[in-house]
N, C-alpha and C. Protein backbone atom coordinates (compact mmCIF):
# COMPACT_ATOMS: atom_id res chain seq x y z
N UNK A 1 2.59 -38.00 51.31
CA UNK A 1 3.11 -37.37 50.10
C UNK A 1 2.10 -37.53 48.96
N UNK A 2 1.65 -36.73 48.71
CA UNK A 2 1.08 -36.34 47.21
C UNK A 2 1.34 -37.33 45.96
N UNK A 3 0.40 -38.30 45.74
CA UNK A 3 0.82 -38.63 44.54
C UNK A 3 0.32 -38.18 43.36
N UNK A 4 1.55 -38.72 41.96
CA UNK A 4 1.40 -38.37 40.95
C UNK A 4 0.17 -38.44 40.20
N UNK A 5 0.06 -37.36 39.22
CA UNK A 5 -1.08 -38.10 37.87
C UNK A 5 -0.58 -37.07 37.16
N UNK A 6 -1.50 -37.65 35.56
CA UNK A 6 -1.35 -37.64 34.11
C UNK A 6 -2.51 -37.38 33.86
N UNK A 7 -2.80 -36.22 33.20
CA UNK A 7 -4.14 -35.86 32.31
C UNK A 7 -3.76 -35.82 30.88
N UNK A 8 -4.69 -36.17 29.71
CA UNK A 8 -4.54 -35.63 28.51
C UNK A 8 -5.60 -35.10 28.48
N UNK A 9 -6.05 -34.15 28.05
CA UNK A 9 -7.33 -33.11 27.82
C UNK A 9 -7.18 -32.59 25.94
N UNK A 10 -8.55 -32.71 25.57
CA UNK A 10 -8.45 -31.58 24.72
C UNK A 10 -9.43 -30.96 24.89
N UNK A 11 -9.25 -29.50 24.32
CA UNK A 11 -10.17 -28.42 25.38
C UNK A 11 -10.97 -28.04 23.15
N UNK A 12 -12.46 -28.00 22.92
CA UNK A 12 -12.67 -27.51 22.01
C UNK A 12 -13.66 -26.14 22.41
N UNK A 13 -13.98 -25.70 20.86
CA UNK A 13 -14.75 -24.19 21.01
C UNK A 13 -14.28 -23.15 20.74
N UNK A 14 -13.97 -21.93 21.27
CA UNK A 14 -13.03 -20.62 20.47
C UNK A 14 -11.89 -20.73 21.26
N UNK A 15 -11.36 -21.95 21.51
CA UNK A 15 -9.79 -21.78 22.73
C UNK A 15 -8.63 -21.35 21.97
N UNK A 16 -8.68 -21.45 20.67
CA UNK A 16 -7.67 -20.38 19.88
C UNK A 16 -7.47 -19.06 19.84
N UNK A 17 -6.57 -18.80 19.80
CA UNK A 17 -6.06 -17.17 19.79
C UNK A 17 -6.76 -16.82 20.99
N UNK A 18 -6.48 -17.14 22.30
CA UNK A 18 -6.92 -16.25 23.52
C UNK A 18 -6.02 -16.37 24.27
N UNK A 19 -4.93 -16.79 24.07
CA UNK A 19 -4.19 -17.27 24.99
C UNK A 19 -3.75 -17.84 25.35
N UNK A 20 -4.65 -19.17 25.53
CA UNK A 20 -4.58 -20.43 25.87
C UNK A 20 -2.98 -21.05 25.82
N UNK A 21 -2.61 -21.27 25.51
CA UNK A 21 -1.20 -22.19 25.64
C UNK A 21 -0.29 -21.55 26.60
N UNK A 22 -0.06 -19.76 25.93
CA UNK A 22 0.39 -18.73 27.28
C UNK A 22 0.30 -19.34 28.73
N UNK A 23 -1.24 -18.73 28.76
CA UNK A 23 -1.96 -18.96 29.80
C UNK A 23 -1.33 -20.39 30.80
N UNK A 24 -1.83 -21.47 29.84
CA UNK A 24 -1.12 -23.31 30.58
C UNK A 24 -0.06 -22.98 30.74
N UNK A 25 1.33 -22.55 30.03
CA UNK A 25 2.62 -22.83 30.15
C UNK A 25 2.58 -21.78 31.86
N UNK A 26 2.36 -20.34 32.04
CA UNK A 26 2.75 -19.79 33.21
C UNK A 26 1.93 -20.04 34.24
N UNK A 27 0.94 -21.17 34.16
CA UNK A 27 -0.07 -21.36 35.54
C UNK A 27 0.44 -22.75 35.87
N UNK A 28 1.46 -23.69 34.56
CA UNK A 28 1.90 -24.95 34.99
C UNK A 28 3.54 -24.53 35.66
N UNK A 29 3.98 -23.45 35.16
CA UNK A 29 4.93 -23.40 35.58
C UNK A 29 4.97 -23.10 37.47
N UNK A 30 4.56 -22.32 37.39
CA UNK A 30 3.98 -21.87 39.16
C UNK A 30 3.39 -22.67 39.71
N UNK A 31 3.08 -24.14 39.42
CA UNK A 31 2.52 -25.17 39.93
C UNK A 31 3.08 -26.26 40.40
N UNK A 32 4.23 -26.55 39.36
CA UNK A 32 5.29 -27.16 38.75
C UNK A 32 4.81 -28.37 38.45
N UNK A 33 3.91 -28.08 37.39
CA UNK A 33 3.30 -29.13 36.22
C UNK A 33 4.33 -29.20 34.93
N UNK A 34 4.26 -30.08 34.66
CA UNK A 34 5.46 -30.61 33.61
C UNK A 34 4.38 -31.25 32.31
N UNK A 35 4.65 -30.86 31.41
CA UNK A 35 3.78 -31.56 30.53
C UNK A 35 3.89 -30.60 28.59
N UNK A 36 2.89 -30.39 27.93
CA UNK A 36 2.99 -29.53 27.17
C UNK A 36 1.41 -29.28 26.58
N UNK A 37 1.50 -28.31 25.98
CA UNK A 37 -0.01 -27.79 25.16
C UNK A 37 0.16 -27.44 23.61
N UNK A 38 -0.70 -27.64 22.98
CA UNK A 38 -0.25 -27.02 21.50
C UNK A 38 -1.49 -27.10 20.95
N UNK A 39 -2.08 -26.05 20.12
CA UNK A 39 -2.76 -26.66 19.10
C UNK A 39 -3.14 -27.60 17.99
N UNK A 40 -4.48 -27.18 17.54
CA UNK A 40 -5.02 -28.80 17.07
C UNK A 40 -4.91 -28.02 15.46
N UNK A 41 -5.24 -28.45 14.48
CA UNK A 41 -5.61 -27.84 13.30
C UNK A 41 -7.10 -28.40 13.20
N UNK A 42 -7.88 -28.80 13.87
CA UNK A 42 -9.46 -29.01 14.00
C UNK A 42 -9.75 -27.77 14.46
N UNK A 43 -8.59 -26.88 15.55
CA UNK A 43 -9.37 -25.50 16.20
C UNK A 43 -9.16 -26.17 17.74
N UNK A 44 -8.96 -27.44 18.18
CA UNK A 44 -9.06 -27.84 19.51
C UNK A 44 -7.60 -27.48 20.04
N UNK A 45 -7.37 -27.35 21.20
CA UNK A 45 -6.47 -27.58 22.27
C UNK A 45 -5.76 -29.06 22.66
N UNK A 46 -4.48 -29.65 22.58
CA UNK A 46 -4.45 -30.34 23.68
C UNK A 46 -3.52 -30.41 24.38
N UNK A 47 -3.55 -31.13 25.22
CA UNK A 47 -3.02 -30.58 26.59
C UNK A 47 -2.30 -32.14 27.21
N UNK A 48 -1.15 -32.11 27.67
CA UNK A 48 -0.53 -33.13 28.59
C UNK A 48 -0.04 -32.60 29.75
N UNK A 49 -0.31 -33.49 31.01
CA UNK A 49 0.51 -32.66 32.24
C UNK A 49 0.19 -33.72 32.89
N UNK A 50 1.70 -33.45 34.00
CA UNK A 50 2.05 -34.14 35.09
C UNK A 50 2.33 -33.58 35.82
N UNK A 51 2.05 -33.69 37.76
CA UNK A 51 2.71 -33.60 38.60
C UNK A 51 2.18 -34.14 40.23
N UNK A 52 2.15 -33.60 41.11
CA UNK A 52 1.32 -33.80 42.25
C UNK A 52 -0.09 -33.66 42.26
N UNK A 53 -0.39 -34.36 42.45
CA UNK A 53 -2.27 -34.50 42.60
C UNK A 53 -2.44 -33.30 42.75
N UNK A 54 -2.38 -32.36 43.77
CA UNK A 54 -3.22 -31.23 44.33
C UNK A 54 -3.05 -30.30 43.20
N UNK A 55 -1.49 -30.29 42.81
CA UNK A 55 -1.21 -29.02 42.16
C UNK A 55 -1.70 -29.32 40.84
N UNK A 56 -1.80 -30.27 40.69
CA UNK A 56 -2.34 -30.96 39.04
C UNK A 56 -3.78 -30.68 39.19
N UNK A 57 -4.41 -30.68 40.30
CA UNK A 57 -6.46 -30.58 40.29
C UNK A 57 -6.31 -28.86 39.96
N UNK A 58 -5.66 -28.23 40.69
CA UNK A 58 -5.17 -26.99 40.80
C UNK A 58 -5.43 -25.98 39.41
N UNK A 59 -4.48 -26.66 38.89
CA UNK A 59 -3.45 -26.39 37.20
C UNK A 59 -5.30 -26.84 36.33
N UNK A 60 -5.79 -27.80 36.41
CA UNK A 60 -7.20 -27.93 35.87
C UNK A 60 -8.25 -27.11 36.04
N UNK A 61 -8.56 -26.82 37.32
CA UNK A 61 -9.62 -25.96 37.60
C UNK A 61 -9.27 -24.39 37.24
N UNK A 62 -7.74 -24.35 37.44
CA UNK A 62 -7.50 -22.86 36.59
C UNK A 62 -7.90 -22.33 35.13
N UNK A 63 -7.36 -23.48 34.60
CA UNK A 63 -7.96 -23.51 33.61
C UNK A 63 -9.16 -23.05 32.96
N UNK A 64 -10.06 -24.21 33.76
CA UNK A 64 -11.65 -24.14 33.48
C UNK A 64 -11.84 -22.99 33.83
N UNK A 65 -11.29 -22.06 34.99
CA UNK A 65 -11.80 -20.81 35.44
C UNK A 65 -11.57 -19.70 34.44
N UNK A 66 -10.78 -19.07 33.93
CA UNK A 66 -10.13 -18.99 33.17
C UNK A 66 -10.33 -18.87 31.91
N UNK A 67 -10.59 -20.13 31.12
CA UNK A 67 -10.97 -20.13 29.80
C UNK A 67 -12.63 -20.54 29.90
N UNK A 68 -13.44 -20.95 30.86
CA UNK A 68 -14.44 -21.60 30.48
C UNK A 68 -15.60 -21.11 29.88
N UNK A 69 -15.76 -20.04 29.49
CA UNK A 69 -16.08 -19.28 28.74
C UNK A 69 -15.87 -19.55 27.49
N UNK A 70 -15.16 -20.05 26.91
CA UNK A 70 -14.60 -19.99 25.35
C UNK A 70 -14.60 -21.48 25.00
N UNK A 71 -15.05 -22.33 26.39
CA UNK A 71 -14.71 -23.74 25.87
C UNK A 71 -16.54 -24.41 25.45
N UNK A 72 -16.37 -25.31 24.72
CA UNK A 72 -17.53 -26.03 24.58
C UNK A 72 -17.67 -27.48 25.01
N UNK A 73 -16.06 -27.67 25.19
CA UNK A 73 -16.04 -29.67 25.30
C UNK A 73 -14.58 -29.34 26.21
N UNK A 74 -14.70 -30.08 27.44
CA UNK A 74 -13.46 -29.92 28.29
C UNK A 74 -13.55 -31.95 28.14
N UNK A 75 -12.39 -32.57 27.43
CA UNK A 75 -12.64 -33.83 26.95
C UNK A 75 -11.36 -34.39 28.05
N UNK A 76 -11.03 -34.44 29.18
CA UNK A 76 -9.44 -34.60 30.55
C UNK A 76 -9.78 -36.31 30.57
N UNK A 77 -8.75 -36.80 30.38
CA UNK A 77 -8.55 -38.60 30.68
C UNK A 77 -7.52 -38.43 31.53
N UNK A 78 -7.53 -39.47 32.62
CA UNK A 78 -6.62 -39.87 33.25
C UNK A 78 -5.98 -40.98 32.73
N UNK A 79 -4.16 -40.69 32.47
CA UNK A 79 -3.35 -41.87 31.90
C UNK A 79 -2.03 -42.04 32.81
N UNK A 80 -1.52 -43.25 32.45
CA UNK A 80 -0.32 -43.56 33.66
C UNK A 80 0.79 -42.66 33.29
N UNK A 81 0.86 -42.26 35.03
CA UNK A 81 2.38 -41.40 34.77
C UNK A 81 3.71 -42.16 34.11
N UNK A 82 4.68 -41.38 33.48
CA UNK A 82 5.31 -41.93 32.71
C UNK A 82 6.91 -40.99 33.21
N UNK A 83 6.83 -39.60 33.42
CA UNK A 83 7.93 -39.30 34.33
C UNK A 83 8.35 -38.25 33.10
N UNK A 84 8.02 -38.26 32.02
CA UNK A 84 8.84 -38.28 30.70
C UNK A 84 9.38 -36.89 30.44
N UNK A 85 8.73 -35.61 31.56
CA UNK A 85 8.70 -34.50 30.90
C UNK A 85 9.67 -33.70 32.58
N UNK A 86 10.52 -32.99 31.88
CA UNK A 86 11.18 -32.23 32.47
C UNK A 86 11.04 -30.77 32.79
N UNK A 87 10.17 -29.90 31.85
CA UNK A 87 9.01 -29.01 32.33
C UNK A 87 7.81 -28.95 31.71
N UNK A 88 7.63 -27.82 31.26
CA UNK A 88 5.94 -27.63 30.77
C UNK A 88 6.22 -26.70 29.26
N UNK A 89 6.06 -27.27 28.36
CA UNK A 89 6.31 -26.82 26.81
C UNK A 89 5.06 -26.57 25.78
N UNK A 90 5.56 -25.27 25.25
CA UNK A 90 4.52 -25.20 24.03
C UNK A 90 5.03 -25.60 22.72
N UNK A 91 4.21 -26.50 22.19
CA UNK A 91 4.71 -27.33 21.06
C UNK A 91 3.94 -26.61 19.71
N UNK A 92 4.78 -26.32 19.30
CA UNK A 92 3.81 -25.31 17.44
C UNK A 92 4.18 -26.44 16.61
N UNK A 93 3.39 -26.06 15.58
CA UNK A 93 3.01 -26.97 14.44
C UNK A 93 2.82 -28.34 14.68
C-alpha cells in the first residue's frame, strides 16, 4: 500500500493569473490529493497537499509540466502528514 506524504511548495515567477490554482484544484481532485493552493501577495503561489505517494509525485510533475514555463523557483518541502484536509481547496485572500 502506497504511503502517505505532505508537500508545501511555493511556486514563484508569472504563476498568477494563468490559472494556476484552477489548474491544482481539478488535477488534485482526479488524483485525490487533499490539500489547498492560494495566492501569495509577493506574486508567489502556495501550495499544500496530501495523499498517496504515487498520486502525490503525479499531482507535482503535472504541475511542473504544465506551468513550468511561467515558474522561476519551484521551492516543494516535504512535511509530516497530518490527515487534516478532507479535499483540495482554493483559499482567496
Amino acid at each position: 500500500m502506497p504511503v502517505n506524504k505532505r508537500f508545501h511548495a511555493f511556486y514563484s515567477g508569472s504563476v498568477q493569473g494563468i490559472g494556476f490554482r484552477f489548474t491544482a484544484e481539478r488535477l488534485a481532485s482526479s488524483l485525490g490529493i487533499k490539500g489547498w493552493v492560494s495566492n501569495l501577495s509577493d506574486g508567489r503561489v502556495e501550495l499544500v497537499c496530501e495523499g498517496k505517494g504515487p498520486a502525490l509525485d503525479e499531482f507535482l510533475k503535472k504541475i511542473s509540466d504544465v506551468f513550468g514555463a511561467y515558474m522561476r523557483e519551484a521551492d516543494i518541502r516535504p512535511e509530516e502528514v497530518t490527515g487534516e484536509f478532507q479535499d483540495f481547496d482554493i483559499r482567496f485572500g
